[in-house]
C-alpha atoms as a PDB file:
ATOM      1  CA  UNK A   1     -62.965  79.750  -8.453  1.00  0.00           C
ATOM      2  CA  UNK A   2     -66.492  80.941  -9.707  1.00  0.00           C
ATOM      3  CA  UNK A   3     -68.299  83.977  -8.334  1.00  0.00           C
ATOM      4  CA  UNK A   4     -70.723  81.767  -7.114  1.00  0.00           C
ATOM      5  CA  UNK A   5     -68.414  79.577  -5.243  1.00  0.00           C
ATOM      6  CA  UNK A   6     -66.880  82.994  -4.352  1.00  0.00           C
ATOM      7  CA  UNK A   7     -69.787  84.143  -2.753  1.00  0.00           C
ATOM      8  CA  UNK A   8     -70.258  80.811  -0.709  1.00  0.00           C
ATOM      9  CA  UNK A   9     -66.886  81.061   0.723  1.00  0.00           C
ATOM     10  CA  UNK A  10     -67.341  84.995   1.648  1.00  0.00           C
ATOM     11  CA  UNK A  11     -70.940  83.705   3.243  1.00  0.00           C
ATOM     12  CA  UNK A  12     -69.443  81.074   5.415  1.00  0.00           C
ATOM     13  CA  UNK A  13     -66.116  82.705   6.712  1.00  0.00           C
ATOM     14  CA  UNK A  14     -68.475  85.814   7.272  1.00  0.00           C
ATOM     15  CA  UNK A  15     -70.930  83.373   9.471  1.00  0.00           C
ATOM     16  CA  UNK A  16     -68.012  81.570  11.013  1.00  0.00           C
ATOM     17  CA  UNK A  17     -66.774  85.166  12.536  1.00  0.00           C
ATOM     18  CA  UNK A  18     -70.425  86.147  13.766  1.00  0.00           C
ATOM     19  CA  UNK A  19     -70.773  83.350  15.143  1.00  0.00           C
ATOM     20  CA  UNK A  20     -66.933  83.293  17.426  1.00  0.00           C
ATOM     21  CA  UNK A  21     -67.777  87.205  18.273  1.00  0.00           C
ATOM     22  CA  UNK A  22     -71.325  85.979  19.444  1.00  0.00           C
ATOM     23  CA  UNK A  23     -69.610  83.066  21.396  1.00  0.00           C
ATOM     24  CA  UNK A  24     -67.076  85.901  22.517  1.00  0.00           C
ATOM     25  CA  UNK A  25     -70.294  87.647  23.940  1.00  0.00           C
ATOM     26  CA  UNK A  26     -71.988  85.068  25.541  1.00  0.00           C
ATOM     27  CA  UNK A  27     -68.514  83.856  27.052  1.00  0.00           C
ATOM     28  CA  UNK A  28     -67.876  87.476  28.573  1.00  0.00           C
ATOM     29  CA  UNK A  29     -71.374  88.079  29.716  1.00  0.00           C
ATOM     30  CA  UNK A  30     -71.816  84.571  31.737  1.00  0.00           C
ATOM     31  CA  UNK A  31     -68.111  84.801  33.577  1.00  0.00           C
ATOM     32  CA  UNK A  32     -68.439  88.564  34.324  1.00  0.00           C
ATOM     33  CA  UNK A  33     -71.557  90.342  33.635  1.00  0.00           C
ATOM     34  CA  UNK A  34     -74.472  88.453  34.681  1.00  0.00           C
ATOM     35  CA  UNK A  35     -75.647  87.180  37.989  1.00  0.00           C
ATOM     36  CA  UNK A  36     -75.699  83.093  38.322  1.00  0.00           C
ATOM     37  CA  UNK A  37     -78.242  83.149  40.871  1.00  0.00           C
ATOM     38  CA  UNK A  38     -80.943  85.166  41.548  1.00  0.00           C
ATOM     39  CA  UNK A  39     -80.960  87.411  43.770  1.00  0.00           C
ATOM     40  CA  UNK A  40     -81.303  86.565  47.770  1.00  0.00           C
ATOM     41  CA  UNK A  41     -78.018  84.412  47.710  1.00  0.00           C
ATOM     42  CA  UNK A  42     -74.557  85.813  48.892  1.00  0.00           C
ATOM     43  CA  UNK A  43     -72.406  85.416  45.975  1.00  0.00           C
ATOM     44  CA  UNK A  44     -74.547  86.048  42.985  1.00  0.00           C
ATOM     45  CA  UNK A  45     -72.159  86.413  40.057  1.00  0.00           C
ATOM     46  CA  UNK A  46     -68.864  84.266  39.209  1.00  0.00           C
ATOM     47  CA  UNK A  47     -66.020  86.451  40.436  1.00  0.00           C
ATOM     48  CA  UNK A  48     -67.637  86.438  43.663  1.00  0.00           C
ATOM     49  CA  UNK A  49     -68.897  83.176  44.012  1.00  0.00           C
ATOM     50  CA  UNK A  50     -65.083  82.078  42.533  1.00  0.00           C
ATOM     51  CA  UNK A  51     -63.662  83.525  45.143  1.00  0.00           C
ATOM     52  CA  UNK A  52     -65.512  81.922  48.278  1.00  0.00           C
ATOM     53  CA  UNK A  53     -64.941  78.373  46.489  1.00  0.00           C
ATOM     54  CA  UNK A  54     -61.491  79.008  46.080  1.00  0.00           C
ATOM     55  CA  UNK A  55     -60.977  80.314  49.449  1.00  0.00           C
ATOM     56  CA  UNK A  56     -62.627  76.833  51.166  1.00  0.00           C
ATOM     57  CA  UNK A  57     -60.189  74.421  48.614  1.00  0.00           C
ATOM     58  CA  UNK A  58     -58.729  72.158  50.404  1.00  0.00           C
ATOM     59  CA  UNK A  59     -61.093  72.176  53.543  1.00  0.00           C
ATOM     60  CA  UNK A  60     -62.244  69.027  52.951  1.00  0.00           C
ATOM     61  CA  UNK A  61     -62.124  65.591  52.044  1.00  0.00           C
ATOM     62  CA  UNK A  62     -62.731  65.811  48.677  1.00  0.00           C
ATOM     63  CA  UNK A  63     -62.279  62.809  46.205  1.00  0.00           C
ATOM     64  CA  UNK A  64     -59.599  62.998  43.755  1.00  0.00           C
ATOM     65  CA  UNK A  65     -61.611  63.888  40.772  1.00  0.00           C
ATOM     66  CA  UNK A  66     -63.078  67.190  42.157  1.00  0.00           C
ATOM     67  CA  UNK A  67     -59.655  68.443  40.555  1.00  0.00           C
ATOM     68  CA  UNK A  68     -61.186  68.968  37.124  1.00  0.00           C
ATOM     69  CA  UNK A  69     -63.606  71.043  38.849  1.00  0.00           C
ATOM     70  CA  UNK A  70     -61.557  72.856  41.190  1.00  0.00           C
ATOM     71  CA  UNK A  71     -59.027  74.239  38.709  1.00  0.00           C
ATOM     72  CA  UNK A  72     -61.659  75.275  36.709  1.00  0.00           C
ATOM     73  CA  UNK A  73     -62.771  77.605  39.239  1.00  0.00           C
ATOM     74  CA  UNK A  74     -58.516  78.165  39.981  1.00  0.00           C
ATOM     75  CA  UNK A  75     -57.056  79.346  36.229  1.00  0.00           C
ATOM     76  CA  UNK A  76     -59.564  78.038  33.877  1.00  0.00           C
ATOM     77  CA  UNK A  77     -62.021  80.540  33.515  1.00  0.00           C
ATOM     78  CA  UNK A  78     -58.588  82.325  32.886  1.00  0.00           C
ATOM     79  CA  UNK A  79     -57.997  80.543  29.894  1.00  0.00           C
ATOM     80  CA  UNK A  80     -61.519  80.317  28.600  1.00  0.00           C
ATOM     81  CA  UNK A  81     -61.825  84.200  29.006  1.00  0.00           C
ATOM     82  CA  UNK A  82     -58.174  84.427  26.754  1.00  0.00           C
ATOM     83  CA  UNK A  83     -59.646  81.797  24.321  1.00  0.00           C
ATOM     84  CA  UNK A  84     -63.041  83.148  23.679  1.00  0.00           C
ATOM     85  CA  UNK A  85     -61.024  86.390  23.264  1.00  0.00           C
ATOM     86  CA  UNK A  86     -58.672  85.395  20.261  1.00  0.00           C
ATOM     87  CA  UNK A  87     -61.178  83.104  19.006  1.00  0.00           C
ATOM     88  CA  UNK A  88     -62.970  86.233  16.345  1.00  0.00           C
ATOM     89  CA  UNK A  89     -59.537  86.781  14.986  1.00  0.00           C
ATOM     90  CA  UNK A  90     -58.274  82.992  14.578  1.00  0.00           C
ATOM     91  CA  UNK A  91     -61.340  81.016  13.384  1.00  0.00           C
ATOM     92  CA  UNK A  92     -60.981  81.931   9.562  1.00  0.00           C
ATOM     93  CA  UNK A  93     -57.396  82.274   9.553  1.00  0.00           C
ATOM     94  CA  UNK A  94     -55.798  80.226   7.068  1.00  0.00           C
ATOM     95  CA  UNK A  95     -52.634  79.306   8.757  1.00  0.00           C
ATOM     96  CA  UNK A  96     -52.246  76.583  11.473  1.00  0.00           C
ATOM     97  CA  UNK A  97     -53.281  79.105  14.074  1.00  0.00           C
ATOM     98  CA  UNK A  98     -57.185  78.256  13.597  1.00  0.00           C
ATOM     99  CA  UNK A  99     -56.241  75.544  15.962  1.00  0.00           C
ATOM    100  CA  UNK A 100     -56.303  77.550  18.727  1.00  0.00           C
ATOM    101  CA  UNK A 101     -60.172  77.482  18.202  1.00  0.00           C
ATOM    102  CA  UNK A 102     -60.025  74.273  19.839  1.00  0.00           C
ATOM    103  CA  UNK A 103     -58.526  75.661  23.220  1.00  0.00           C
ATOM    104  CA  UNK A 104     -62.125  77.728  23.345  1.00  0.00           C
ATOM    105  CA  UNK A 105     -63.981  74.794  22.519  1.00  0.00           C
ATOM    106  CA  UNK A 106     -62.518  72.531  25.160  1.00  0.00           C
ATOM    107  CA  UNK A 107     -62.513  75.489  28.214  1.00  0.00           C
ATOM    108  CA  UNK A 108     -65.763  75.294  27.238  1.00  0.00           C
ATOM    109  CA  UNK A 109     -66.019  71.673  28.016  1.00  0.00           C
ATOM    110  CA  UNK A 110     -63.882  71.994  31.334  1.00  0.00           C
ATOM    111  CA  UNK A 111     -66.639  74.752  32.585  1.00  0.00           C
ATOM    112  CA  UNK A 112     -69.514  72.329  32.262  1.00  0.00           C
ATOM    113  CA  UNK A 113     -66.833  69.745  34.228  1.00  0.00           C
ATOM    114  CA  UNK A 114     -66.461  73.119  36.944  1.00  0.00           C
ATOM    115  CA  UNK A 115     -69.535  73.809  37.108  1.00  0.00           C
ATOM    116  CA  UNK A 116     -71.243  69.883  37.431  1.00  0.00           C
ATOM    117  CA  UNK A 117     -68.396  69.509  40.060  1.00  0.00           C
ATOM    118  CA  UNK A 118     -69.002  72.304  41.648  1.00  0.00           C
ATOM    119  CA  UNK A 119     -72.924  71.099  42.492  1.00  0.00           C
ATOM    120  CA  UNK A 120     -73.869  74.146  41.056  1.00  0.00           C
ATOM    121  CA  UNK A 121     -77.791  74.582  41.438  1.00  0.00           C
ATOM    122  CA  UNK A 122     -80.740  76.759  41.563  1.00  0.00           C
ATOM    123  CA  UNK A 123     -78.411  78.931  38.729  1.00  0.00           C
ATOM    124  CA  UNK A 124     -79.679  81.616  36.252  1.00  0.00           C
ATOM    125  CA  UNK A 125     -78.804  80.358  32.888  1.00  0.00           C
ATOM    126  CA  UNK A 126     -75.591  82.364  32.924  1.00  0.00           C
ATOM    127  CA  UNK A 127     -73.398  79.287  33.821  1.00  0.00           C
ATOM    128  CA  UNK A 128     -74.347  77.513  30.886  1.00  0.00           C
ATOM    129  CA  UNK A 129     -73.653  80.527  28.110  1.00  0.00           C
ATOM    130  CA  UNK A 130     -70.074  79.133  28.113  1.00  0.00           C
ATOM    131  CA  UNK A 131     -70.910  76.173  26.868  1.00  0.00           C
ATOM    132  CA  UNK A 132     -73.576  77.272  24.239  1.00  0.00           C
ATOM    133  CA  UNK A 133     -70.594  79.392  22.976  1.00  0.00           C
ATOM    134  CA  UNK A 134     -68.872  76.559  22.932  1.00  0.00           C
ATOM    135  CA  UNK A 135     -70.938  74.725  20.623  1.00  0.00           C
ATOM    136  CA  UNK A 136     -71.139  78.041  18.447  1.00  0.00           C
ATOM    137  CA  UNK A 137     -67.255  78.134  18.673  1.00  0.00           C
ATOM    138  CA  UNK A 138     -67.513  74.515  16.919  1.00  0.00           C
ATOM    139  CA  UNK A 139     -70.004  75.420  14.479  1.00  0.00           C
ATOM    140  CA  UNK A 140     -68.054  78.543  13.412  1.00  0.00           C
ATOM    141  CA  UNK A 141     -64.942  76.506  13.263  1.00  0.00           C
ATOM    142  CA  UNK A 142     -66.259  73.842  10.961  1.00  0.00           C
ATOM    143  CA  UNK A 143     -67.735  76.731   8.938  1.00  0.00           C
ATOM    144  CA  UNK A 144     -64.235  77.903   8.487  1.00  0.00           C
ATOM    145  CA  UNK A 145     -62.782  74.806   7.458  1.00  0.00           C
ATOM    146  CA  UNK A 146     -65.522  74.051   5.106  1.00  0.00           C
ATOM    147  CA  UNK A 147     -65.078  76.990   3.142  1.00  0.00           C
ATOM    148  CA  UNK A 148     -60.948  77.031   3.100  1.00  0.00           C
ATOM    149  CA  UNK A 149     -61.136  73.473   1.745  1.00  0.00           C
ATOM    150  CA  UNK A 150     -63.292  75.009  -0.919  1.00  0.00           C
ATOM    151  CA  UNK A 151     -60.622  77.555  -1.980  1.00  0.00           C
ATOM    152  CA  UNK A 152     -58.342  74.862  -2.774  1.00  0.00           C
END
């Protein structure tokens, strides 16, 4: 390998991990920092708005496809939150393990799902940081690849 190439595969891994630790940030500061309404409604950030939708599940009659939505709001945030929390360490890897990027990409996915089922309106733009960190969980990840197929 040249220095040049080197230096392009130190440049992209480096990029690929600033850009999973930003999508780490943006993750952790939509589910549990920020507010995602203004203010003037009753639940204004996720754990507390989480907790009065969970609460009314099943006091309706919802159609059968809500369930995407619903668990979303159950465990999946749970998941997302471990994803986006591994993600830093695993996106370079070079073993198998940089797969688990994917599980960050697609909780990402299943929030828009949660939060399109839940009619979630009039929102701050906190409900939609998990999915721009998804997309900068992709771009990372394809960085990654991209420069461990040029060590080879």
């Amino acid at each position: 390998m040249t220095a040049s190439t080197d230096r392009t595969v130190t440049g992209k891994v480096t990029a690929a991990c600033l850009l999973s630790a930003t999508a780490t940030a943006l993750t952790l500061l939509g589910l549990y920092v920020l507010a995602w309404w203004p203010s003037g409604f009753p639940t204004p950030t996720f754990l507390e708005f989480r907790a009065d939708y969970v609460a009314d599940l099943g006091n309706g009659d919802a159609p059968w496809w809500n369930v995407f939505a619903d668990s979303y709001f159950v465990f999946g945030f749970g998941i997302q939150t471990a994803a986006f929390v591994v993600l830093p360490w695993v996106v370079a890897i070079r073993s198998r393990l940089h797969w688990l990027s994917a599980i960050a990409v697609l909780a990402s996915i299943w929030e828009v799902i949660g939060v399109k089922g839940g009619s979630l309106i009039f929102t701050t733009a906190a409900p939609w940081l998990g999915p721009l960190a998804g997309v900068l969980a992709l771009i990372g990840w394809l960085l990654a690849r991209s420069a461990r197929r040029s060590e080879l």
